[in-house]
PDB file of N, CA and C in Angstrom:
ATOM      1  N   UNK A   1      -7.342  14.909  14.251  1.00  0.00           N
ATOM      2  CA  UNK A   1      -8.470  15.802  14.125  1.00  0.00           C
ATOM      3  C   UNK A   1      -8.102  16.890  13.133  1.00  0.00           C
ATOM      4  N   UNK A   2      -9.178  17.505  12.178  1.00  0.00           N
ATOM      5  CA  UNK A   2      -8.974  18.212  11.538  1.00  0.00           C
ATOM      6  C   UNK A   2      -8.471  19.612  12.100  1.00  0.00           C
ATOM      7  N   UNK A   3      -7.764  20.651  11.505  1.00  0.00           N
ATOM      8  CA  UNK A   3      -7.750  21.809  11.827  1.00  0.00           C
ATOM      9  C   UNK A   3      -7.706  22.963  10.730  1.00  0.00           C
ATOM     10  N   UNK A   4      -7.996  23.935  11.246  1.00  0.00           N
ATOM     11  CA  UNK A   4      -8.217  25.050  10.256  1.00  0.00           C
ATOM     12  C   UNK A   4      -6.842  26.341  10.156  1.00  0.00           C
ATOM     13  N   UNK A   5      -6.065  26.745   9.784  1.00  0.00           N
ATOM     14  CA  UNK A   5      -5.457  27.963   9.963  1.00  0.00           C
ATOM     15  C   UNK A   5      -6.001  28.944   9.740  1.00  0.00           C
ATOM     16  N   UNK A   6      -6.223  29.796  10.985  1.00  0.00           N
ATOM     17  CA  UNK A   6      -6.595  31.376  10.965  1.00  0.00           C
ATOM     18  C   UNK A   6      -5.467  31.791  10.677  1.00  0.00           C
ATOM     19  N   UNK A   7      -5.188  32.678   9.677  1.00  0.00           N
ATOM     20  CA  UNK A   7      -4.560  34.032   9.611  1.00  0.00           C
ATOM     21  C   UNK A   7      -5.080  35.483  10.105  1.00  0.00           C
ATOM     22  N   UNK A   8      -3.888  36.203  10.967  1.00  0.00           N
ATOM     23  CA  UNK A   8      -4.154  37.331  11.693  1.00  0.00           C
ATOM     24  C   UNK A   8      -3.532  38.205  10.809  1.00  0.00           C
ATOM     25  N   UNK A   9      -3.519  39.838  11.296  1.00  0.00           N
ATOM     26  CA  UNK A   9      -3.163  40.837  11.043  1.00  0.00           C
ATOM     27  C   UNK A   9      -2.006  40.953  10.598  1.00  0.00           C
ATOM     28  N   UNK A  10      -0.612  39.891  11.419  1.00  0.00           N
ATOM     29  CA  UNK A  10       0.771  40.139  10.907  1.00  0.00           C
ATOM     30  C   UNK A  10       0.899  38.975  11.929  1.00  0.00           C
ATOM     31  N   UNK A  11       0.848  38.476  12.583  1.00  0.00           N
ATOM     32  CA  UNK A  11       1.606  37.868  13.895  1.00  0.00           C
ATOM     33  C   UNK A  11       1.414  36.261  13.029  1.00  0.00           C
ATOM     34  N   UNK A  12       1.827  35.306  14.032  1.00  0.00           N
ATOM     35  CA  UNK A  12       1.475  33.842  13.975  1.00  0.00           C
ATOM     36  C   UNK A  12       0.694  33.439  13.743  1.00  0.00           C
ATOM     37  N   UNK A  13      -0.037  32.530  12.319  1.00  0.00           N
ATOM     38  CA  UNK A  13      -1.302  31.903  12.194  1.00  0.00           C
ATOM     39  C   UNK A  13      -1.859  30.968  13.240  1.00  0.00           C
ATOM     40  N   UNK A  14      -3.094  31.083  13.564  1.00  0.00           N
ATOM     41  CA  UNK A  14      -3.518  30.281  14.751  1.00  0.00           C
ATOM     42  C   UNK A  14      -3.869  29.569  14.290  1.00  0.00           C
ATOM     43  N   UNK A  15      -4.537  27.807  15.118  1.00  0.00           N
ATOM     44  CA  UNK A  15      -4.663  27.552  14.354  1.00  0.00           C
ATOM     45  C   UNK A  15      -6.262  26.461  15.352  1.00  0.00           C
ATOM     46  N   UNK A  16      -7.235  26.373  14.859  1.00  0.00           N
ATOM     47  CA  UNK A  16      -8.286  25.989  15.506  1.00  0.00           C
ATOM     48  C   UNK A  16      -8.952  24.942  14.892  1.00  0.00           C
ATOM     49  N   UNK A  17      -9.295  23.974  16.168  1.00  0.00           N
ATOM     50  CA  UNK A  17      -9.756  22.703  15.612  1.00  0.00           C
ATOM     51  C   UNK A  17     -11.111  23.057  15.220  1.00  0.00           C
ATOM     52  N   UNK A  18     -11.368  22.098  14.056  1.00  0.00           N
ATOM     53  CA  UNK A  18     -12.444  22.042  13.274  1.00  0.00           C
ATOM     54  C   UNK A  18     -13.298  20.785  13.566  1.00  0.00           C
ATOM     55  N   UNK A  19     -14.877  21.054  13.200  1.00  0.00           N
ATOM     56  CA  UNK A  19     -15.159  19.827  13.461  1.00  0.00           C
ATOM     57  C   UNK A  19     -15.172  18.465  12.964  1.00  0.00           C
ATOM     58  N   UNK A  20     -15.816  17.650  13.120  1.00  0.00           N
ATOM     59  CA  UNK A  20     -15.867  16.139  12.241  1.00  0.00           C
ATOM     60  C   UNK A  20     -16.526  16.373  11.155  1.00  0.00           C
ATOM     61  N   UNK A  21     -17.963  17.035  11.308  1.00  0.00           N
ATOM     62  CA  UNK A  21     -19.231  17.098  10.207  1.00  0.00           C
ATOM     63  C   UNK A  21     -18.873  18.707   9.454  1.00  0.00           C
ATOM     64  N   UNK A  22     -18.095  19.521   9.865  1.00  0.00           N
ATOM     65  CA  UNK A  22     -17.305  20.767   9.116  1.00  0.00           C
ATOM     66  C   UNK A  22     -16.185  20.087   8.112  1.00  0.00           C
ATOM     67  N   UNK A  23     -15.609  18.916   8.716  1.00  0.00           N
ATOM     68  CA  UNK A  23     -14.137  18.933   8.065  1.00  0.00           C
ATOM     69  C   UNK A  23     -14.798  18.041   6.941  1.00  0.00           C
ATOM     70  N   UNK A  24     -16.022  17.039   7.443  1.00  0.00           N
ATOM     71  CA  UNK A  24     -16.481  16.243   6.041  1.00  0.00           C
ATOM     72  C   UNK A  24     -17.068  17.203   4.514  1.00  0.00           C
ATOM     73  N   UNK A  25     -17.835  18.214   5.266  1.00  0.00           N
ATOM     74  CA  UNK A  25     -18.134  18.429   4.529  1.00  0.00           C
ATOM     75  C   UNK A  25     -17.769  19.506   3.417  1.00  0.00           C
ATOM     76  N   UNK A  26     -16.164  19.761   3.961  1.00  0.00           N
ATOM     77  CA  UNK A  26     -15.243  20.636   3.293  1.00  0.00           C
ATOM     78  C   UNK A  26     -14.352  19.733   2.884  1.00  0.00           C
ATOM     79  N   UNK A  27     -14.361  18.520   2.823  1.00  0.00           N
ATOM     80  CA  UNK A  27     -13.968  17.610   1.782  1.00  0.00           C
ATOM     81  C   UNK A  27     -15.022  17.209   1.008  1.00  0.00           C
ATOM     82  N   UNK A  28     -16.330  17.352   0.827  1.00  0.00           N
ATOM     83  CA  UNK A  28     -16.920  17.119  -0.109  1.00  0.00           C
ATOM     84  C   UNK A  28     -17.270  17.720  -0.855  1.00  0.00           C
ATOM     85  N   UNK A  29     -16.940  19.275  -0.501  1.00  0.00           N
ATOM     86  CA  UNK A  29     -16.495  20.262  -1.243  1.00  0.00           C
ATOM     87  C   UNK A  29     -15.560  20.466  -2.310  1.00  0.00           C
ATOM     88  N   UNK A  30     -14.148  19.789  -1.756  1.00  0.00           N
ATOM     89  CA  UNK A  30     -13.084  19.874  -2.562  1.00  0.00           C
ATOM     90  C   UNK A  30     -13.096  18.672  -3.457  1.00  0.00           C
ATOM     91  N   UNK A  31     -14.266  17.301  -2.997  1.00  0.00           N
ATOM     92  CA  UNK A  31     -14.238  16.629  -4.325  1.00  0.00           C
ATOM     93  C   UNK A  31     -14.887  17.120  -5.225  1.00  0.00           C
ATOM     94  N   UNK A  32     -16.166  17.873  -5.264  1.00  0.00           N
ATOM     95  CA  UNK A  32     -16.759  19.013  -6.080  1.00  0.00           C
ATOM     96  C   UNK A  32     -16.027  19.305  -6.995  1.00  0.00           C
ATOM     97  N   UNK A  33     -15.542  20.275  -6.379  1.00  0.00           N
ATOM     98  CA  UNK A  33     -14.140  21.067  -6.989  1.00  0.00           C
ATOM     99  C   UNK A  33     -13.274  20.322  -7.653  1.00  0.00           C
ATOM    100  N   UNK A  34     -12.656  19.055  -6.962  1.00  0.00           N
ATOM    101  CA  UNK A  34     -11.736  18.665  -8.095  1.00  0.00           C
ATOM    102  C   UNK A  34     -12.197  17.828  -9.378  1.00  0.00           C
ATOM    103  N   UNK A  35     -13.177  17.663  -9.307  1.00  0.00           N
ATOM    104  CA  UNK A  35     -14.257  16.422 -10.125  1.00  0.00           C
ATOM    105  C   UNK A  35     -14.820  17.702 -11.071  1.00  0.00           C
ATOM    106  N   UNK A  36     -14.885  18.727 -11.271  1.00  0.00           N
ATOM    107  CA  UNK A  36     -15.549  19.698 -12.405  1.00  0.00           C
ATOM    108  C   UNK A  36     -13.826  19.614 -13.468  1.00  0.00           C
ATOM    109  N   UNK A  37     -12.880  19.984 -12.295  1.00  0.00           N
ATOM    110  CA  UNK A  37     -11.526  19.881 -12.990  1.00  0.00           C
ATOM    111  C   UNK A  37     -11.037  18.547 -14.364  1.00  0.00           C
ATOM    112  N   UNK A  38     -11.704  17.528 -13.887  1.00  0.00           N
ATOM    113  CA  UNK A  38     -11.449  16.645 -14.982  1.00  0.00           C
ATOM    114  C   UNK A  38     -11.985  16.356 -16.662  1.00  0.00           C
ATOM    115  N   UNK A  39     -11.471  15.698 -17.197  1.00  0.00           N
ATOM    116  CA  UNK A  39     -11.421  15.736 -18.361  1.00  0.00           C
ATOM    117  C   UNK A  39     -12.367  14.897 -18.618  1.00  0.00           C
ATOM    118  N   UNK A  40     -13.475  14.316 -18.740  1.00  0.00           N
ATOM    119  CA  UNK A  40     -14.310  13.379 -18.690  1.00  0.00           C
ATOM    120  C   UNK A  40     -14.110  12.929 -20.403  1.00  0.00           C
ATOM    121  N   UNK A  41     -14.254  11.347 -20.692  1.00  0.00           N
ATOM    122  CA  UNK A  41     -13.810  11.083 -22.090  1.00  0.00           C
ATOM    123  C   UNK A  41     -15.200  11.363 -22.887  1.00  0.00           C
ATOM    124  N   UNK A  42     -15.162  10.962 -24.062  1.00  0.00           N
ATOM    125  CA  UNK A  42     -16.766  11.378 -24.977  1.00  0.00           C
ATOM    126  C   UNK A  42     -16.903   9.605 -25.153  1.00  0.00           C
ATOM    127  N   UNK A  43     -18.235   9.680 -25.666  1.00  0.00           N
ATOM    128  CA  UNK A  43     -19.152   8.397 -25.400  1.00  0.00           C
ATOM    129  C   UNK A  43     -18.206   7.375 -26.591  1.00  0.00           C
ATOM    130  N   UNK A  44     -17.915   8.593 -27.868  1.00  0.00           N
ATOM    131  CA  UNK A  44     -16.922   7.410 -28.477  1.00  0.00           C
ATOM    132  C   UNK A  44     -15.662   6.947 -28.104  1.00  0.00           C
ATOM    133  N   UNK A  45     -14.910   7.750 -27.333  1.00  0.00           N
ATOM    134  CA  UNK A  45     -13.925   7.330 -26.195  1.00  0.00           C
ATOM    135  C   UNK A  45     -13.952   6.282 -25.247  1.00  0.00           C
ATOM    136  N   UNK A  46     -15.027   6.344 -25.260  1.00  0.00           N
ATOM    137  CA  UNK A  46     -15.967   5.359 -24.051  1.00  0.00           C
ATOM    138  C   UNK A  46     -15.425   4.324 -24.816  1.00  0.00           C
ATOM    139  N   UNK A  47     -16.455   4.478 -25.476  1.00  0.00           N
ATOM    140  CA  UNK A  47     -16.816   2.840 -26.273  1.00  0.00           C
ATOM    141  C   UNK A  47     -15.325   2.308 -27.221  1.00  0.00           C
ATOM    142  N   UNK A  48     -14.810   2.917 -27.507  1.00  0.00           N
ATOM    143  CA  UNK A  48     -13.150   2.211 -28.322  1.00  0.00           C
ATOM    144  C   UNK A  48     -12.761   2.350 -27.147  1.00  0.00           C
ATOM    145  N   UNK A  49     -12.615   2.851 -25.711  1.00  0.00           N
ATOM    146  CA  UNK A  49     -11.200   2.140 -25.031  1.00  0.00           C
ATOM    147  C   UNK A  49     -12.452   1.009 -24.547  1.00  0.00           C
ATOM    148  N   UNK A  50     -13.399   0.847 -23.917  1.00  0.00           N
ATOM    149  CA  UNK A  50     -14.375  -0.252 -23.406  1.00  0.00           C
ATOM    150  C   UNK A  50     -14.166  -1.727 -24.415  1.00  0.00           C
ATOM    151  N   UNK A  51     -13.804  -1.219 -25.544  1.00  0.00           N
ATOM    152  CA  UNK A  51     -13.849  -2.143 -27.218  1.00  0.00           C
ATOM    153  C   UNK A  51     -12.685  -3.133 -26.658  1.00  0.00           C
ATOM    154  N   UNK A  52     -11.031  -2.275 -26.852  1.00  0.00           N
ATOM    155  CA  UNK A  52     -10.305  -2.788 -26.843  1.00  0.00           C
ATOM    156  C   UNK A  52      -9.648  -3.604 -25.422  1.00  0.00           C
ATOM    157  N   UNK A  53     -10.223  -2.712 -24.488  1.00  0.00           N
ATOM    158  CA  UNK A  53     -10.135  -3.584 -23.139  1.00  0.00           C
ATOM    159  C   UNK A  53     -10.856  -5.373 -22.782  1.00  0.00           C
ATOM    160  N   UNK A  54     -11.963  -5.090 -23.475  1.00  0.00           N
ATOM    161  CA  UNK A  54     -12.834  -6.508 -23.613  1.00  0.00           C
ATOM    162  C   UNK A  54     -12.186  -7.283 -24.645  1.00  0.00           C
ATOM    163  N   UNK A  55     -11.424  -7.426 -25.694  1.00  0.00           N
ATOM    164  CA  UNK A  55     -10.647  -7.818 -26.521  1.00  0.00           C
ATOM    165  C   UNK A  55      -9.250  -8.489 -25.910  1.00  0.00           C
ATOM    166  N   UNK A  56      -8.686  -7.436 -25.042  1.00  0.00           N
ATOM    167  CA  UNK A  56      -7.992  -7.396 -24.166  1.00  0.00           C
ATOM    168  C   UNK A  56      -7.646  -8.825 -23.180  1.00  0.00           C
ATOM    169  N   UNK A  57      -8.793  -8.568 -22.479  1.00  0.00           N
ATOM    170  CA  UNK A  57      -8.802  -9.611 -21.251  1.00  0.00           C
ATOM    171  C   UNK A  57      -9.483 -11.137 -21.656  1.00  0.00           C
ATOM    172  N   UNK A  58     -10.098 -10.939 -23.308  1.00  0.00           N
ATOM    173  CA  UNK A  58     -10.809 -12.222 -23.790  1.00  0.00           C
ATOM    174  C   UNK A  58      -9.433 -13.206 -24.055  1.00  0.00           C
ATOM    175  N   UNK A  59      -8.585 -12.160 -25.054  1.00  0.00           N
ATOM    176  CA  UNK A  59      -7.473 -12.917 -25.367  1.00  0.00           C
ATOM    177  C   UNK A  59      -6.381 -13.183 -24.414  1.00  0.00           C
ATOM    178  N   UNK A  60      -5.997 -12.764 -23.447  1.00  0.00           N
ATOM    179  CA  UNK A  60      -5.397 -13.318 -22.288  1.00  0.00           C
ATOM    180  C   UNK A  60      -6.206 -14.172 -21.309  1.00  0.00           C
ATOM    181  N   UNK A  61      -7.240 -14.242 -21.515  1.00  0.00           N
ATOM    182  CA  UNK A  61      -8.132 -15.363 -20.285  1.00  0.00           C
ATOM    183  C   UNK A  61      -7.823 -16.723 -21.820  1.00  0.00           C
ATOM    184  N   UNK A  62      -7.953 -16.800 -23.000  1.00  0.00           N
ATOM    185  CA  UNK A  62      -7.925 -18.087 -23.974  1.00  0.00           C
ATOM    186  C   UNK A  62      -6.170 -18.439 -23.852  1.00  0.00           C
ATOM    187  N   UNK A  63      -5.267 -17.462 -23.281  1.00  0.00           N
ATOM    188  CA  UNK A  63      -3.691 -17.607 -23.461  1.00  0.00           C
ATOM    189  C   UNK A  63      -3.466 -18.392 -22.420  1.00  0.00           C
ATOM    190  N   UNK A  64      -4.049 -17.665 -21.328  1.00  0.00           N
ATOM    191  CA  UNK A  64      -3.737 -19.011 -19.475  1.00  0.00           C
ATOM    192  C   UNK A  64      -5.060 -19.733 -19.983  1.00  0.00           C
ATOM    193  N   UNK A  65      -6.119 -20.167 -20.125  1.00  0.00           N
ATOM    194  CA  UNK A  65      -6.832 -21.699 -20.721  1.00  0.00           C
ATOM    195  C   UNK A  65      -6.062 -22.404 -21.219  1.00  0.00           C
ATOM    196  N   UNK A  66      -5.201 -21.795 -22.571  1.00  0.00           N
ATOM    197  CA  UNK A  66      -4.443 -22.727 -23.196  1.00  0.00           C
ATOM    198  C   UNK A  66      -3.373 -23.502 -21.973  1.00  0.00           C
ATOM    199  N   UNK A  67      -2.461 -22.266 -21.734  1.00  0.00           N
ATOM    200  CA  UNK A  67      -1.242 -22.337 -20.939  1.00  0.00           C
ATOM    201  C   UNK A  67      -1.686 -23.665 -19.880  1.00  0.00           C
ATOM    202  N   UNK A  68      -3.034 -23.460 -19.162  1.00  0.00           N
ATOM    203  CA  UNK A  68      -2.973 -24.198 -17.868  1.00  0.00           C
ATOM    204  C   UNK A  68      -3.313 -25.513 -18.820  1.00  0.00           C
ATOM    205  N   UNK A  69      -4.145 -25.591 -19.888  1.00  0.00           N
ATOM    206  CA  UNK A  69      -4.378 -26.854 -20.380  1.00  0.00           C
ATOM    207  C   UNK A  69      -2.616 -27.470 -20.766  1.00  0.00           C
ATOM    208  N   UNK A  70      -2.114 -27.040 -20.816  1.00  0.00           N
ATOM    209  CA  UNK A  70      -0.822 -27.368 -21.662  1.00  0.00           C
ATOM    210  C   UNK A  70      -0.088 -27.936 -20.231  1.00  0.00           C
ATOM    211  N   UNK A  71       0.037 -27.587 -19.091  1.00  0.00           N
ATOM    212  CA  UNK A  71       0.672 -27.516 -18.232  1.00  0.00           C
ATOM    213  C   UNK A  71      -0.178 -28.943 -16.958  1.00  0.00           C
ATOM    214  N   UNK A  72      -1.512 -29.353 -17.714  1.00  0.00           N
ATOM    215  CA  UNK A  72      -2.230 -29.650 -16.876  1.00  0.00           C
ATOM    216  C   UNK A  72      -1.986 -31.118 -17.304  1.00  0.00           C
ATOM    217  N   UNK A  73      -2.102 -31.492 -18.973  1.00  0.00           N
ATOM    218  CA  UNK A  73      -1.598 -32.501 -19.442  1.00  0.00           C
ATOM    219  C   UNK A  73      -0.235 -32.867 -18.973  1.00  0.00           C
ATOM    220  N   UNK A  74       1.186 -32.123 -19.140  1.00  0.00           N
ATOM    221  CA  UNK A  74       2.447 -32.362 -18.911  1.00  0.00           C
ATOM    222  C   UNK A  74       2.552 -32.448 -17.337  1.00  0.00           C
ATOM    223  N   UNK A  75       2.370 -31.938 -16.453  1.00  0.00           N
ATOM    224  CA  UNK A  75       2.134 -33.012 -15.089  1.00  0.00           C
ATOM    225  C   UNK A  75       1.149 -34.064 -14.804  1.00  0.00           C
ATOM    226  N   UNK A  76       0.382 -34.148 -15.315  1.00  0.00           N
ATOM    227  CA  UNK A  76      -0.206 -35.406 -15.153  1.00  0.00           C
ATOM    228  C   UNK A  76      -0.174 -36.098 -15.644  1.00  0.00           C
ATOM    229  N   UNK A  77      -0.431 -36.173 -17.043  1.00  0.00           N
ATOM    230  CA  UNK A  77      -0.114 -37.113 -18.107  1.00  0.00           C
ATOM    231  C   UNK A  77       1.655 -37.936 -18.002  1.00  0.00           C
ATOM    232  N   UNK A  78       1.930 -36.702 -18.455  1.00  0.00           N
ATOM    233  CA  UNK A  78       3.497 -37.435 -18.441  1.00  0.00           C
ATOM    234  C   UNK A  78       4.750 -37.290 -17.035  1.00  0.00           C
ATOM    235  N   UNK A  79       3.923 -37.098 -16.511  1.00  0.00           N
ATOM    236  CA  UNK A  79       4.565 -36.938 -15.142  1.00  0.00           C
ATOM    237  C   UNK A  79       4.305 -38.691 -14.543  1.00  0.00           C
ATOM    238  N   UNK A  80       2.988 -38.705 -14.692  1.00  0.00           N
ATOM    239  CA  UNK A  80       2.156 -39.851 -14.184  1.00  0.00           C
ATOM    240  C   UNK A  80       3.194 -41.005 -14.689  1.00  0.00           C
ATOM    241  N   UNK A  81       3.562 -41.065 -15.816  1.00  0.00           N
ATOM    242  CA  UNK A  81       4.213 -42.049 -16.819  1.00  0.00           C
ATOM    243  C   UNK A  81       5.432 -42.701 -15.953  1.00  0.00           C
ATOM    244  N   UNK A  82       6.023 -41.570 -15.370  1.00  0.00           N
ATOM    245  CA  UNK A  82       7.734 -41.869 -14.638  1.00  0.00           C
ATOM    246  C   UNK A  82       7.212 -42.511 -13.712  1.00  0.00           C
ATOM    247  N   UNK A  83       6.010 -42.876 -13.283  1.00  0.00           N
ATOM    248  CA  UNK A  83       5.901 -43.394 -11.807  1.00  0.00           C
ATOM    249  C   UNK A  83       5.337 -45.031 -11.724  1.00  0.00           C
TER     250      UNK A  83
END
């Protein structure tokens, strides 16, 4: 359960439970807060890292096509042969 620290005058911080729908919504507070903090990229940022990521994953999805084609022939094909 959530809790809150009271601070007193000088003595020991107390410390008192908070509620469920208090503690949510003082975390949705602090995502507020930390979400103004960020650096958000610009639309051409966007679009060249979006560019090179799709470039990215095209040419490694044609590298395992190849790979499994290559691998798909040599056990079957010539695997098949020894038997």
């Amino acid at each position: 359960m959530a809790t809150e620290v009271m601070t007193g005058g000088g003595g020991s911080p107390q410390v008192r439970p908070r509620g469920r729908i208090a503690g949510f919504i003082q975390f949705l507070r602090d995502v507020r807060n930390e979400l103004r903090k960020v650096t958000w990229p610009t639309l051409d940022e966007l679009k060249k890292a979006t560019t090179v990521i799709v470039i990215f994953v095209t040419v490694l999805g044609i590298a395992i096509g190849l790979m499994d084609s290559f691998f798909q022939f040599v056990f079957v094909k010539l695997v098949a042969r020894l038997f």
